[in-house]
C-alpha atoms as a PDB file:
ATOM      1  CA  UNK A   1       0.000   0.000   0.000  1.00  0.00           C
ATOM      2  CA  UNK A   2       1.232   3.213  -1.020  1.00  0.00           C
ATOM      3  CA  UNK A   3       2.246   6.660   1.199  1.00  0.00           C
ATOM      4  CA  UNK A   4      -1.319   8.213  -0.266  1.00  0.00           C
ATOM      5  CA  UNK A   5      -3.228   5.039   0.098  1.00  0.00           C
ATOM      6  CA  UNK A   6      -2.523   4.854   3.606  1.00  0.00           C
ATOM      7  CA  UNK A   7      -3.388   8.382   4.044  1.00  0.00           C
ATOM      8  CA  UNK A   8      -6.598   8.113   2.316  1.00  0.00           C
ATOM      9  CA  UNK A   9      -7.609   5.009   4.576  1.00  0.00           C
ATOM     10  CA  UNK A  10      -6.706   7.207   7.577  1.00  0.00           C
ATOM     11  CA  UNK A  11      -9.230  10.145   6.281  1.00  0.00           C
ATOM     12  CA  UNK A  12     -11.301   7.229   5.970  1.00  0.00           C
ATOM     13  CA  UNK A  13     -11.165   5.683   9.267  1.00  0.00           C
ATOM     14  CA  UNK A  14     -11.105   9.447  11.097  1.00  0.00           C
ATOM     15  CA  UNK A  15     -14.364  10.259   9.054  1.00  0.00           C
ATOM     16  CA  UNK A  16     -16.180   7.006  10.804  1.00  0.00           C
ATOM     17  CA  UNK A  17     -14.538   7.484  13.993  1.00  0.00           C
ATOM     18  CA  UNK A  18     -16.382  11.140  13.836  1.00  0.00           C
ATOM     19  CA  UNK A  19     -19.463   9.614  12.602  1.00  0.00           C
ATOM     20  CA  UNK A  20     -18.991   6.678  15.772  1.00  0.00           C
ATOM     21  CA  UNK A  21     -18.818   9.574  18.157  1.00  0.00           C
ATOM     22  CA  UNK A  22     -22.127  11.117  17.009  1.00  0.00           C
ATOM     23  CA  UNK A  23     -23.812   8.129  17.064  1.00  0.00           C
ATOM     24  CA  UNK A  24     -22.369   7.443  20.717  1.00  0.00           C
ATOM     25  CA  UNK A  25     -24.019  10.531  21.774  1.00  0.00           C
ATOM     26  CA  UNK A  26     -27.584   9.496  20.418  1.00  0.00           C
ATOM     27  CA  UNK A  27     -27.539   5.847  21.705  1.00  0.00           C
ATOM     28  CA  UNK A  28     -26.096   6.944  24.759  1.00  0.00           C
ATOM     29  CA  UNK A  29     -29.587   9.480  25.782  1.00  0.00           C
ATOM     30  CA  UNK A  30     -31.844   5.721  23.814  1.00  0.00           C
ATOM     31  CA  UNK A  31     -30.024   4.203  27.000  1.00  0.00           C
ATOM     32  CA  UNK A  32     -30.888   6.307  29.500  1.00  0.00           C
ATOM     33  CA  UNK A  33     -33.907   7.228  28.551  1.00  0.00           C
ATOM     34  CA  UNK A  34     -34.614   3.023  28.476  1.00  0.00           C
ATOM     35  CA  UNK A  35     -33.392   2.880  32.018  1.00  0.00           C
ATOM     36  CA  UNK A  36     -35.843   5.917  33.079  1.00  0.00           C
ATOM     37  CA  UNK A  37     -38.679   4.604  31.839  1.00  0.00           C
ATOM     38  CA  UNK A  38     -37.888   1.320  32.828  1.00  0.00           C
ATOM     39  CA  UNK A  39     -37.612   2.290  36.450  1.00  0.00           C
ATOM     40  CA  UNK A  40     -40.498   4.991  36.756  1.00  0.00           C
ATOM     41  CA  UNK A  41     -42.839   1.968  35.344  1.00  0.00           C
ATOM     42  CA  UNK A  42     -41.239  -0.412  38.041  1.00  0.00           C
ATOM     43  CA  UNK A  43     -41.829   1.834  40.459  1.00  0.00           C
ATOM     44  CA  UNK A  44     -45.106   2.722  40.028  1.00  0.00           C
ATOM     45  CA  UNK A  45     -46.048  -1.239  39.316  1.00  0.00           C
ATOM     46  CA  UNK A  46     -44.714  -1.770  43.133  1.00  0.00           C
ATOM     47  CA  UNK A  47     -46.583   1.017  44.413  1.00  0.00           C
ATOM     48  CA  UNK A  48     -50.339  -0.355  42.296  1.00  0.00           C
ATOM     49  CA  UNK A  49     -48.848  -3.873  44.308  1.00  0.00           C
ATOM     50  CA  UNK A  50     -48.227  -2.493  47.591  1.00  0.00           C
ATOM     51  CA  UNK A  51     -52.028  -1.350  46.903  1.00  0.00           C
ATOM     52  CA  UNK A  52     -53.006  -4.691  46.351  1.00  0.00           C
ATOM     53  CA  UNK A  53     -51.593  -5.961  49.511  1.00  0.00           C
ATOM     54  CA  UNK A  54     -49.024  -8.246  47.757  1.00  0.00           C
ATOM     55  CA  UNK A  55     -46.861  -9.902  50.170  1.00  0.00           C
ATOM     56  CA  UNK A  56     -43.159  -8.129  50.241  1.00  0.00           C
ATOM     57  CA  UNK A  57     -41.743 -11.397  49.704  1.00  0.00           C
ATOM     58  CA  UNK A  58     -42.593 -11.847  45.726  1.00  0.00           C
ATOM     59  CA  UNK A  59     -43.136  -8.442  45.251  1.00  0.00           C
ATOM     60  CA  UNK A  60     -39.830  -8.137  43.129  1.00  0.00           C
ATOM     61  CA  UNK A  61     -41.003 -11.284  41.037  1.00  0.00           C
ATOM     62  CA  UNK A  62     -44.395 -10.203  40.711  1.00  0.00           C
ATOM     63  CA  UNK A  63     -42.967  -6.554  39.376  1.00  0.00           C
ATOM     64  CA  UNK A  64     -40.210  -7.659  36.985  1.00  0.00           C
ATOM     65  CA  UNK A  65     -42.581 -10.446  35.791  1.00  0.00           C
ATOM     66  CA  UNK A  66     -45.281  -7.946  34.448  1.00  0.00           C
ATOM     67  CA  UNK A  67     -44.953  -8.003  30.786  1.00  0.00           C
ATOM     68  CA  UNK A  68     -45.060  -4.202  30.508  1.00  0.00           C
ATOM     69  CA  UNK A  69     -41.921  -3.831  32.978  1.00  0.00           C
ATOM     70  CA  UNK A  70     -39.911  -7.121  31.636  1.00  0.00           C
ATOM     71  CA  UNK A  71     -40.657  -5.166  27.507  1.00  0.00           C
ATOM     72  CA  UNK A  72     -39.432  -1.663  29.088  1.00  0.00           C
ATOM     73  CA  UNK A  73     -36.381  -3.420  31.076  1.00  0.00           C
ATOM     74  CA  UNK A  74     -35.718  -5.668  27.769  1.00  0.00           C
ATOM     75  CA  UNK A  75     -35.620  -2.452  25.775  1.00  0.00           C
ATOM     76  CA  UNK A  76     -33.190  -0.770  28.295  1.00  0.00           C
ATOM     77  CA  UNK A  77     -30.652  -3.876  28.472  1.00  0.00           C
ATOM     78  CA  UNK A  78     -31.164  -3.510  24.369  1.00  0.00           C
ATOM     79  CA  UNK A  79     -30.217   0.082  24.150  1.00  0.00           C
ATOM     80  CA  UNK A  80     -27.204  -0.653  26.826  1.00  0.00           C
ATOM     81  CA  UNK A  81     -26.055  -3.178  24.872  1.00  0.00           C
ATOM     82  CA  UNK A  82     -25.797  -0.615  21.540  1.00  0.00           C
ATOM     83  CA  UNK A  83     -24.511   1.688  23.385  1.00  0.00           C
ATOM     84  CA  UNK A  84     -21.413  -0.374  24.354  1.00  0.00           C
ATOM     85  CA  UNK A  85     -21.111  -1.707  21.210  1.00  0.00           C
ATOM     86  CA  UNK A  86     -20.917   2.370  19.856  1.00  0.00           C
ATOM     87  CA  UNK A  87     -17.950   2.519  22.673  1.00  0.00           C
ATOM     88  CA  UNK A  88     -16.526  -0.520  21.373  1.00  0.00           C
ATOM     89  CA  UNK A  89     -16.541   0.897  17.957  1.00  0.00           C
ATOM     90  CA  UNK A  90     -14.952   4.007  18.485  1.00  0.00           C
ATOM     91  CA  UNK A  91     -12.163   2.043  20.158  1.00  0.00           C
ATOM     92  CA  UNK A  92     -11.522   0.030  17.328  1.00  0.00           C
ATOM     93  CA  UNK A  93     -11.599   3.309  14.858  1.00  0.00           C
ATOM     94  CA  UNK A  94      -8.941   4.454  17.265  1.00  0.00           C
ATOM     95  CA  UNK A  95      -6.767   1.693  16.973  1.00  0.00           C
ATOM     96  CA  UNK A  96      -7.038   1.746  13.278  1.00  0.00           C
ATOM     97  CA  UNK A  97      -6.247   5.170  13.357  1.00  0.00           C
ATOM     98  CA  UNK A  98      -2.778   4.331  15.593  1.00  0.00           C
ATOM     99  CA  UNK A  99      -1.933   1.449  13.058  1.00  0.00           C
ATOM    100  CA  UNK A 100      -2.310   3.941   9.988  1.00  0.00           C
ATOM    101  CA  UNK A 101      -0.504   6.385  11.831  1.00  0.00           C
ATOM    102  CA  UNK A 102       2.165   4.158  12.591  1.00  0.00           C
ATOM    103  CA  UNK A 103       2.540   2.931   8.662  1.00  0.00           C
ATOM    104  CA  UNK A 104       2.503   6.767   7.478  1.00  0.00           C
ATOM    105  CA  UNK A 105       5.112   7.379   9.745  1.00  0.00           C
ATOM    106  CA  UNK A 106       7.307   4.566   8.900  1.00  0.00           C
ATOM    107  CA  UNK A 107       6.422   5.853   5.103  1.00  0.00           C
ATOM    108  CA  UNK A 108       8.005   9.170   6.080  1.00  0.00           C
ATOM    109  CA  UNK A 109      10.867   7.895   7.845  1.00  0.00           C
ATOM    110  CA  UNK A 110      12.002   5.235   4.775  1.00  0.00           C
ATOM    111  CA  UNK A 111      11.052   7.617   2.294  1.00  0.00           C
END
């Protein structure tokens, strides 16, 4: 691979690391606004419970197991997940960016 073609995949790989970091931003409010609504519903399904008189005991299994609060809590371990995965990304990008950096040098250097 040539001097330019190694500079071109580094414009490259800065240009998705940029578009990574955006993205981090927008997944990261998905996953907190998953884990709010997740625990506002759980909350108020303990408090209709406590209502009810359920026993303290299964309270927590009663809770979780509502289908409601198991969708919101799936959809907040979902948007965690993407999250990390943007994280992951952007460290990847960033090692990319250190390899090409590495070769250009090396370029410069034997050139």
């Amino acid at each position: 691979m040539s001097g330019q073609e190694i500079y071109l995949e580094l414009q490259d790989r800065v240009a998705l690391l940029d578009k990574a970091l955006g993205a981090l931003g927008n997944r990261g409010r998905a996953a907190a606004q998953a884990d709010h609504d997740y625990r506002v519903a759980l909350g108020q399904k303990i408090l209709m419970e406590r209502d009810k008189g359920t026993p303290a005991t299964i309270m927590s299994d009663v809770c979780r197991g509502d289908r409601e609060i198991a969708k919101l809590r799936l959809e907040r371990d979902i948007a965690d997940v993407v999250y990390k995965s943007a994280m992951e990304a952007i460290n990847c990008y960033k090692l990319q960016i250190k390899v090409l950096e590495n070769q250009i040098d090396r370029e410069w250097r034997n050139a």
